[in-house]
N, C-alpha and C. Protein backbone atom coordinates (compact mmCIF):
# COMPACT_ATOMS: atom_id res chain seq x y z
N UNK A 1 106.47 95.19 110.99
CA UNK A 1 105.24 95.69 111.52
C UNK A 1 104.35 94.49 111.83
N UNK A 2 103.58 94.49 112.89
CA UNK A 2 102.93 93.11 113.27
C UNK A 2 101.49 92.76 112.09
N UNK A 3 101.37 92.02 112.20
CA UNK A 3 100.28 91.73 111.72
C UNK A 3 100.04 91.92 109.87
N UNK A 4 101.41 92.39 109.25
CA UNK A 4 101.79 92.76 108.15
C UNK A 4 102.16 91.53 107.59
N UNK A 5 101.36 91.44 106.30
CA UNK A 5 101.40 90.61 105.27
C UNK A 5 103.20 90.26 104.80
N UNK A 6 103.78 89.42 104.94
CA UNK A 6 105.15 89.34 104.49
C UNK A 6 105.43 89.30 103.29
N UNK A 7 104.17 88.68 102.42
CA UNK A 7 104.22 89.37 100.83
C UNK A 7 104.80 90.79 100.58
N UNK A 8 104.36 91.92 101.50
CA UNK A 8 104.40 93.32 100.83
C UNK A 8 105.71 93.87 101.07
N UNK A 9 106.03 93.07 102.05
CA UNK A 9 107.83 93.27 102.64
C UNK A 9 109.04 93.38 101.52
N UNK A 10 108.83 92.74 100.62
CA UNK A 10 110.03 92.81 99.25
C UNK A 10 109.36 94.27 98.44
N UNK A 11 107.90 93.83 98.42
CA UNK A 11 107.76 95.06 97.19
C UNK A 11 108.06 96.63 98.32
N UNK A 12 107.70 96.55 98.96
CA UNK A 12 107.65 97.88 99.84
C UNK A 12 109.50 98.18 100.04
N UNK A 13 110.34 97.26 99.82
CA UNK A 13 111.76 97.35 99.64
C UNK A 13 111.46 97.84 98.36
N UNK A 14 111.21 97.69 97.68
CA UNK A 14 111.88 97.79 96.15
C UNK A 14 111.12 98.84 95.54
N UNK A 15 110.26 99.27 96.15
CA UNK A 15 109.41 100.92 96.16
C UNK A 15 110.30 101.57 96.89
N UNK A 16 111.21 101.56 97.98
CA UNK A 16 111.77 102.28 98.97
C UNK A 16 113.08 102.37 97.49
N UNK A 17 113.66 101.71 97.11
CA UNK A 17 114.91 101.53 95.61
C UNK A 17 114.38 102.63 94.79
N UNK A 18 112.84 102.60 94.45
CA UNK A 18 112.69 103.50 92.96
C UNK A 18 112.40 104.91 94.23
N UNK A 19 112.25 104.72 95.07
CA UNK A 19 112.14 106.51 95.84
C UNK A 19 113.82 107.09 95.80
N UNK A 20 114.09 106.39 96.20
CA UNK A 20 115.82 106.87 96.38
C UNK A 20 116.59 106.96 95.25
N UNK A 21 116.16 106.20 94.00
CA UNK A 21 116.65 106.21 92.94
C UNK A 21 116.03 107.98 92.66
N UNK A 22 114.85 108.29 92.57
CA UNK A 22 114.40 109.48 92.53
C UNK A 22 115.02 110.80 93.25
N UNK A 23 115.35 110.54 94.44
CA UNK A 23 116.27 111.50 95.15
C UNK A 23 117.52 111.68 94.56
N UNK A 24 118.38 110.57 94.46
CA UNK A 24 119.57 110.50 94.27
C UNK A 24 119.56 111.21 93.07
N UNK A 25 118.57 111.20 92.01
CA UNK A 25 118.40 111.62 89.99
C UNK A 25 117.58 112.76 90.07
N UNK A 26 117.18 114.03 91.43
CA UNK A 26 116.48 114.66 91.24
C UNK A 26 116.84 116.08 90.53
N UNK A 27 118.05 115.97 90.45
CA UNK A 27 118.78 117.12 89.41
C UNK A 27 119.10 116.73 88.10
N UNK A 28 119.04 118.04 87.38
CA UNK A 28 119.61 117.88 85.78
C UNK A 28 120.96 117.41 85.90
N UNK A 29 121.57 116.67 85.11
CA UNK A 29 123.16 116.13 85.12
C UNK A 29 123.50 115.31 86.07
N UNK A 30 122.82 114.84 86.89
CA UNK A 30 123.00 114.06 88.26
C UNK A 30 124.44 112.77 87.38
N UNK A 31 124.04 112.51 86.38
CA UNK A 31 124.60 111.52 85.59
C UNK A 31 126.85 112.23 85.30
N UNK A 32 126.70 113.44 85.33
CA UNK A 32 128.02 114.33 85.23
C UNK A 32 127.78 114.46 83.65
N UNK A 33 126.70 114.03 82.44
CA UNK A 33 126.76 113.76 81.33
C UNK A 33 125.60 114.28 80.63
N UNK A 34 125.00 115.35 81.72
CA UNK A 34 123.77 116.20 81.20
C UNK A 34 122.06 115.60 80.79
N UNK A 35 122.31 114.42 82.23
CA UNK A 35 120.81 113.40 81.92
C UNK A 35 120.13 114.60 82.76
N UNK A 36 118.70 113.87 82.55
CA UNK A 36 117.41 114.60 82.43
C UNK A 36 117.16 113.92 84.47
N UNK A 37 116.42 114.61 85.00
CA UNK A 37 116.57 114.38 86.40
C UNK A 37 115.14 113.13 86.25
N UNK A 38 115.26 112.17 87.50
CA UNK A 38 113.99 111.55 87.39
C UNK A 38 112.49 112.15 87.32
N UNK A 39 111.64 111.83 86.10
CA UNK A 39 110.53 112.11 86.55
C UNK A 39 109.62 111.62 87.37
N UNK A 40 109.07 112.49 88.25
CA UNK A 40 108.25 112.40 89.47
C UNK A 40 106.93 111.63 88.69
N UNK A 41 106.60 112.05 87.65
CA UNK A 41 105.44 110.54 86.93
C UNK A 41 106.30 109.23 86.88
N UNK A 42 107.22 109.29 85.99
CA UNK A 42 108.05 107.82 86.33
C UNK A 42 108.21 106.85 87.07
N UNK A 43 108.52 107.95 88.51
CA UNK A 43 108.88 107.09 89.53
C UNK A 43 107.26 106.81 90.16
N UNK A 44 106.26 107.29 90.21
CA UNK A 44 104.97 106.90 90.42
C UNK A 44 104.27 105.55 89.66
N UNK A 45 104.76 105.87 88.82
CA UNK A 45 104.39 104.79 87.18
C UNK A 45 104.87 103.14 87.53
N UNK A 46 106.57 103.60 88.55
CA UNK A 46 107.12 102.10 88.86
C UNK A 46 106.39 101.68 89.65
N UNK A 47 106.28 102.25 90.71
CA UNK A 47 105.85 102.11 91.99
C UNK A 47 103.94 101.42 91.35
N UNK A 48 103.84 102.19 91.00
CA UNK A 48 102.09 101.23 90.81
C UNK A 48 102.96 99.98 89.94
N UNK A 49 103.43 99.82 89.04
CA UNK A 49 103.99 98.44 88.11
C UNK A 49 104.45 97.61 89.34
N UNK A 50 105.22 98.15 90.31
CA UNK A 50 105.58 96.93 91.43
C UNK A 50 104.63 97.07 91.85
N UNK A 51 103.72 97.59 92.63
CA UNK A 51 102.61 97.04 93.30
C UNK A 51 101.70 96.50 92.23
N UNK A 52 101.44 95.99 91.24
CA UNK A 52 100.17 95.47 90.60
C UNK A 52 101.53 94.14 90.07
N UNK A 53 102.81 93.83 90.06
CA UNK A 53 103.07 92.55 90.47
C UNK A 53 102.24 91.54 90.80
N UNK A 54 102.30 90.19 90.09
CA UNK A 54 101.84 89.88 90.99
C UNK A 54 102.24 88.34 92.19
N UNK A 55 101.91 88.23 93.02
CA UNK A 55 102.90 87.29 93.75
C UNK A 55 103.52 86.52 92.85
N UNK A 56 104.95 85.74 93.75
CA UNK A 56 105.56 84.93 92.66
C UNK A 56 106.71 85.32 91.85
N UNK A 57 106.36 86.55 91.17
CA UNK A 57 107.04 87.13 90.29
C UNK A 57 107.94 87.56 91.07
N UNK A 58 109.08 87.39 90.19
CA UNK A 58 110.48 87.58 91.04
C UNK A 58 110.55 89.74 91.00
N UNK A 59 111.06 89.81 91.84
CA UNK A 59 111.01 91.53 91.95
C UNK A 59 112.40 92.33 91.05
N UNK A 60 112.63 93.08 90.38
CA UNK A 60 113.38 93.73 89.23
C UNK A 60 114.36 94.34 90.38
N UNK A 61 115.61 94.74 89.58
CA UNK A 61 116.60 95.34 90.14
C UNK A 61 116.62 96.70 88.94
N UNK A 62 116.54 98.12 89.90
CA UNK A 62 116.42 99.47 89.35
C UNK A 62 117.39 99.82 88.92
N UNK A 63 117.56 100.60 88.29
CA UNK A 63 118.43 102.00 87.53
C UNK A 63 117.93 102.86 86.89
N UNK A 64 118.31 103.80 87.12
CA UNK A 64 117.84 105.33 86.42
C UNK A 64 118.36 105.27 84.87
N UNK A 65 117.49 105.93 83.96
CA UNK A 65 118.03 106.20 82.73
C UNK A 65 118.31 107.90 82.85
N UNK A 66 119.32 107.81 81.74
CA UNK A 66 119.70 109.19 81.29
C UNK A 66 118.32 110.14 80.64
N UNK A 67 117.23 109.52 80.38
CA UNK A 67 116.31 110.43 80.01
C UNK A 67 115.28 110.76 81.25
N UNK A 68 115.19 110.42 81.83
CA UNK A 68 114.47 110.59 83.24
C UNK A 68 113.60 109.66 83.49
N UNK A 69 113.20 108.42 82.67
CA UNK A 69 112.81 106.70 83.02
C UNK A 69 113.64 105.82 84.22
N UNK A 70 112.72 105.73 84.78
CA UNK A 70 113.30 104.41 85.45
C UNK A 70 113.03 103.19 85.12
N UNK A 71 114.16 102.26 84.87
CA UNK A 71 114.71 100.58 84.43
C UNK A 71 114.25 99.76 85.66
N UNK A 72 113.42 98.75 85.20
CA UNK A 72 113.32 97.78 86.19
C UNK A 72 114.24 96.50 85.36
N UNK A 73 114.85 95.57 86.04
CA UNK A 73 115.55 94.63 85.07
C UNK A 73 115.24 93.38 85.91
N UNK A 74 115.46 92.07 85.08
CA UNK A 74 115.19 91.21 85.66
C UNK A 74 116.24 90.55 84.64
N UNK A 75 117.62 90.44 85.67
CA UNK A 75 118.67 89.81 85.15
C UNK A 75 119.07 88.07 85.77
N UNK A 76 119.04 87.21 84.91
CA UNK A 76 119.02 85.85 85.31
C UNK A 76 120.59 85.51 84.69
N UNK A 77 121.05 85.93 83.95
CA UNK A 77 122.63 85.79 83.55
C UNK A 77 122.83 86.88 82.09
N UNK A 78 124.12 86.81 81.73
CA UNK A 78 123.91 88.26 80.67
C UNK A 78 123.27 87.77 79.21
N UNK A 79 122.70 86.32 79.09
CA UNK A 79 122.21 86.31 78.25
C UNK A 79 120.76 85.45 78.29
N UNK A 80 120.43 86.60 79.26
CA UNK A 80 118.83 85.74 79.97
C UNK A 80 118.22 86.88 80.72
N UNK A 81 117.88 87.84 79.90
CA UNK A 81 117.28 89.06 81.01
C UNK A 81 115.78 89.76 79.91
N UNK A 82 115.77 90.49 80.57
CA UNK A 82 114.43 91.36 80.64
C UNK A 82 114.39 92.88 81.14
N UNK A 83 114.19 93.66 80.43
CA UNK A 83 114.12 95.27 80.81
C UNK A 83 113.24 95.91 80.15
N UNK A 84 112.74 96.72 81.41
CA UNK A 84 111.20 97.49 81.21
C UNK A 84 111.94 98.52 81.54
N UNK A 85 111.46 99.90 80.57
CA UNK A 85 111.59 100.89 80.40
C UNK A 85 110.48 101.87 81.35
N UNK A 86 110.30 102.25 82.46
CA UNK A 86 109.06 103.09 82.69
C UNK A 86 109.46 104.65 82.52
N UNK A 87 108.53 105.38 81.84
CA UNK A 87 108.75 106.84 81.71
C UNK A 87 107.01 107.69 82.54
N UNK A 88 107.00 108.29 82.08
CA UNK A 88 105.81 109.17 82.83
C UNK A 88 104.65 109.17 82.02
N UNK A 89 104.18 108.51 80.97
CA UNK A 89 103.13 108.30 80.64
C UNK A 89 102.57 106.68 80.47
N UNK A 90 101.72 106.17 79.65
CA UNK A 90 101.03 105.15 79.81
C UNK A 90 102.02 103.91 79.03
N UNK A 91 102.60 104.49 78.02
CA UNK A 91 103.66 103.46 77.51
C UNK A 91 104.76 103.31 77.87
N UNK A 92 105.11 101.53 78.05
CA UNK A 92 106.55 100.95 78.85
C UNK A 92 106.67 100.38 77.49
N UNK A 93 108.14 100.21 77.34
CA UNK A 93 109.04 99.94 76.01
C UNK A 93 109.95 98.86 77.23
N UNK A 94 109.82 97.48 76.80
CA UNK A 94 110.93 96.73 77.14
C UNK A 94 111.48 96.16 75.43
N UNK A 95 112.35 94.92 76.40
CA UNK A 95 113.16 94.29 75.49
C UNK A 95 113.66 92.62 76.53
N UNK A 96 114.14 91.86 75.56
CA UNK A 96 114.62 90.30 76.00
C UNK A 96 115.48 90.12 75.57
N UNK A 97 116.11 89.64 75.88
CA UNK A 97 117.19 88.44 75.31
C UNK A 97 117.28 86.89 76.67
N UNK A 98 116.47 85.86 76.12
CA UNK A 98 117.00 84.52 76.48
C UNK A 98 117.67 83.68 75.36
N UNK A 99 119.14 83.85 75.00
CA UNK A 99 119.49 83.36 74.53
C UNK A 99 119.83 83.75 73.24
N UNK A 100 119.47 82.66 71.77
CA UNK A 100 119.35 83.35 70.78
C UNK A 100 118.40 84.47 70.25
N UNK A 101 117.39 84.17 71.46
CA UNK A 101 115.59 84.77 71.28
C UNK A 101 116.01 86.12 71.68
N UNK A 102 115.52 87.56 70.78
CA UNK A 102 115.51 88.47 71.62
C UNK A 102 114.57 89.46 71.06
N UNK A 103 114.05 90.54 71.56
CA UNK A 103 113.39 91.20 70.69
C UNK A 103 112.67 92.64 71.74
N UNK A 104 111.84 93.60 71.42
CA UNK A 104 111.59 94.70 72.43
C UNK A 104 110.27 94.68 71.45
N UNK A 105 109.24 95.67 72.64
CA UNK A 105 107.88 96.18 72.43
C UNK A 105 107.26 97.25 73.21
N UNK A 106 106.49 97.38 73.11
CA UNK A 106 105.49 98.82 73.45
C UNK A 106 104.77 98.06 74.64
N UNK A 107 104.30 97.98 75.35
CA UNK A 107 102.66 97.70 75.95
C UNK A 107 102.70 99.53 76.87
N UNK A 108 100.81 98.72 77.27
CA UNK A 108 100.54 100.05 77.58
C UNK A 108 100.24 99.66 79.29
N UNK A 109 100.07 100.72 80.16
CA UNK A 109 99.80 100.34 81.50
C UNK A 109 99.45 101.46 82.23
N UNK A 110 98.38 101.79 82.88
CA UNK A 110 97.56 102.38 83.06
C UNK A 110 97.67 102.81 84.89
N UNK A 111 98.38 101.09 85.65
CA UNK A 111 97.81 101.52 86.59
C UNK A 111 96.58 100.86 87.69
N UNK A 112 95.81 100.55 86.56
CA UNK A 112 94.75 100.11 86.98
C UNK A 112 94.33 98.97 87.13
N UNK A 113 95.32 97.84 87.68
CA UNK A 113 95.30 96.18 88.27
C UNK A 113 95.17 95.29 87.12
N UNK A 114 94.83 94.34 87.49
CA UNK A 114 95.09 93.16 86.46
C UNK A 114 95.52 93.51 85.04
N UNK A 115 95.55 92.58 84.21
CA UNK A 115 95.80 92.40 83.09
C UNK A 115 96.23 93.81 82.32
N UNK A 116 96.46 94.99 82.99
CA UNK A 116 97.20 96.30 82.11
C UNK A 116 99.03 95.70 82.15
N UNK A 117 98.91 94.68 82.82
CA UNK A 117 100.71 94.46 81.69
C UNK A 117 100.60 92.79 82.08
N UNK A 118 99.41 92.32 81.28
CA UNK A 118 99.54 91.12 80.65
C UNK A 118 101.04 90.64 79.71
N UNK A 119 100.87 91.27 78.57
CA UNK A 119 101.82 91.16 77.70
C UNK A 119 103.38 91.37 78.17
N UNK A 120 103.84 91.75 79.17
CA UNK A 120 104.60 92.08 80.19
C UNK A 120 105.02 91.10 80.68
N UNK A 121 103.90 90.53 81.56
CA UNK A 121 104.07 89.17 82.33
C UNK A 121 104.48 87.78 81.61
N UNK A 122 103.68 88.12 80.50
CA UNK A 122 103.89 86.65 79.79
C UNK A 122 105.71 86.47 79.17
N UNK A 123 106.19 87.75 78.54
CA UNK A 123 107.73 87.64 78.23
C UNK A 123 108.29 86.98 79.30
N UNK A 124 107.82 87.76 80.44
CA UNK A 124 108.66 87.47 81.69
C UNK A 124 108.56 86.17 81.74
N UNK A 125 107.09 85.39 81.79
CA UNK A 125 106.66 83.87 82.26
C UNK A 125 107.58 83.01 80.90
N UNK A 126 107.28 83.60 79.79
CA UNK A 126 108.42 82.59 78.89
C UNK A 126 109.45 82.45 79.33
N UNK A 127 109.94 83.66 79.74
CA UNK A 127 111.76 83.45 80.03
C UNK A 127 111.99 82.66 81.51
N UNK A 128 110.89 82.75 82.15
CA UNK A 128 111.17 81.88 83.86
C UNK A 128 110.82 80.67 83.35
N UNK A 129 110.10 80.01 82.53
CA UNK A 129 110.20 78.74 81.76
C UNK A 129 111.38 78.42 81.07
N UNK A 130 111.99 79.08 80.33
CA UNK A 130 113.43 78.42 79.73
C UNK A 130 113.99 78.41 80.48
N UNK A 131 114.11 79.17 81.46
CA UNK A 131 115.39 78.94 83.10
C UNK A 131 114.83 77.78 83.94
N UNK A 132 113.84 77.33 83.90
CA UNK A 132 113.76 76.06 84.29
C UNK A 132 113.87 75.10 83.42
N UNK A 133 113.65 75.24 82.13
CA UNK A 133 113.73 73.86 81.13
C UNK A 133 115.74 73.44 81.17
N UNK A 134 116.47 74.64 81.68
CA UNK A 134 117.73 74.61 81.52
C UNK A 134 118.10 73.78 82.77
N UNK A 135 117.46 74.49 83.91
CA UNK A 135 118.11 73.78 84.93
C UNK A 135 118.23 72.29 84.97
């Protein structure tokens, strides 16, 4: 589109991922294993978390969970990643592993721009620091 910011070009891809992820999960069992279909808060919930990104930050690769959350992941090798849990209310549950380091938490996110997933960003910013202290 002309005159369109080329920043919004990846996230507006990767909002177009959590819509289709939503279509594709909009039935009970979609999974053949009796998962819960995507929730329509969920997939709203990602979609504001990628748009309040903020530049820079490398963009997550999706998957649906069996409970009706959608997974954003940010996989750098299998023992160097990051996964955010989004479900349909205000609390995201991730988890880490860089290395020997690993561990999961609660934060809360609202939605509402800056600093509602501080604590979010910073896991993330530790772990894009050890992937450079490695290189």
């Amino acid at each position: 589109m002309p005159g369109m910011n080329s920043s919004y070009a990846p996230k507006t891809a990767v909002i177009s991922q959590v819509r289709a992820i939503a279509n594709e999960c909009a039935a009970a069992g979609w999974d053949g294993a009796g998962a819960e279909p995507a929730s329509q808060d969920a997939v709203a919930r990602a979609v504001d978390l990628i748009r309040a990104l903020p530049d820079g930050v490398a963009l997550p690769e999706l998957a649906p969970e069996p409970d009706g959350q959608i997974s954003l992941d940010w996989i750098q090798s299998r023992n160097r990643l990051f996964s955010l849990s989004v479900g349909p209310g205000r609390r995201l549950a991730y988890a880490w592993l860089d290395g020997e380091d690993r561990g999961h938490a609660v934060a809360g996110f609202d939605g509402e721009g800056p600093g509602q997933h501080e604590a979010i960003l910073n896991a993330k910013g530790a772990m894009r620091e050890a992937a450079k202290d490695q290189a």
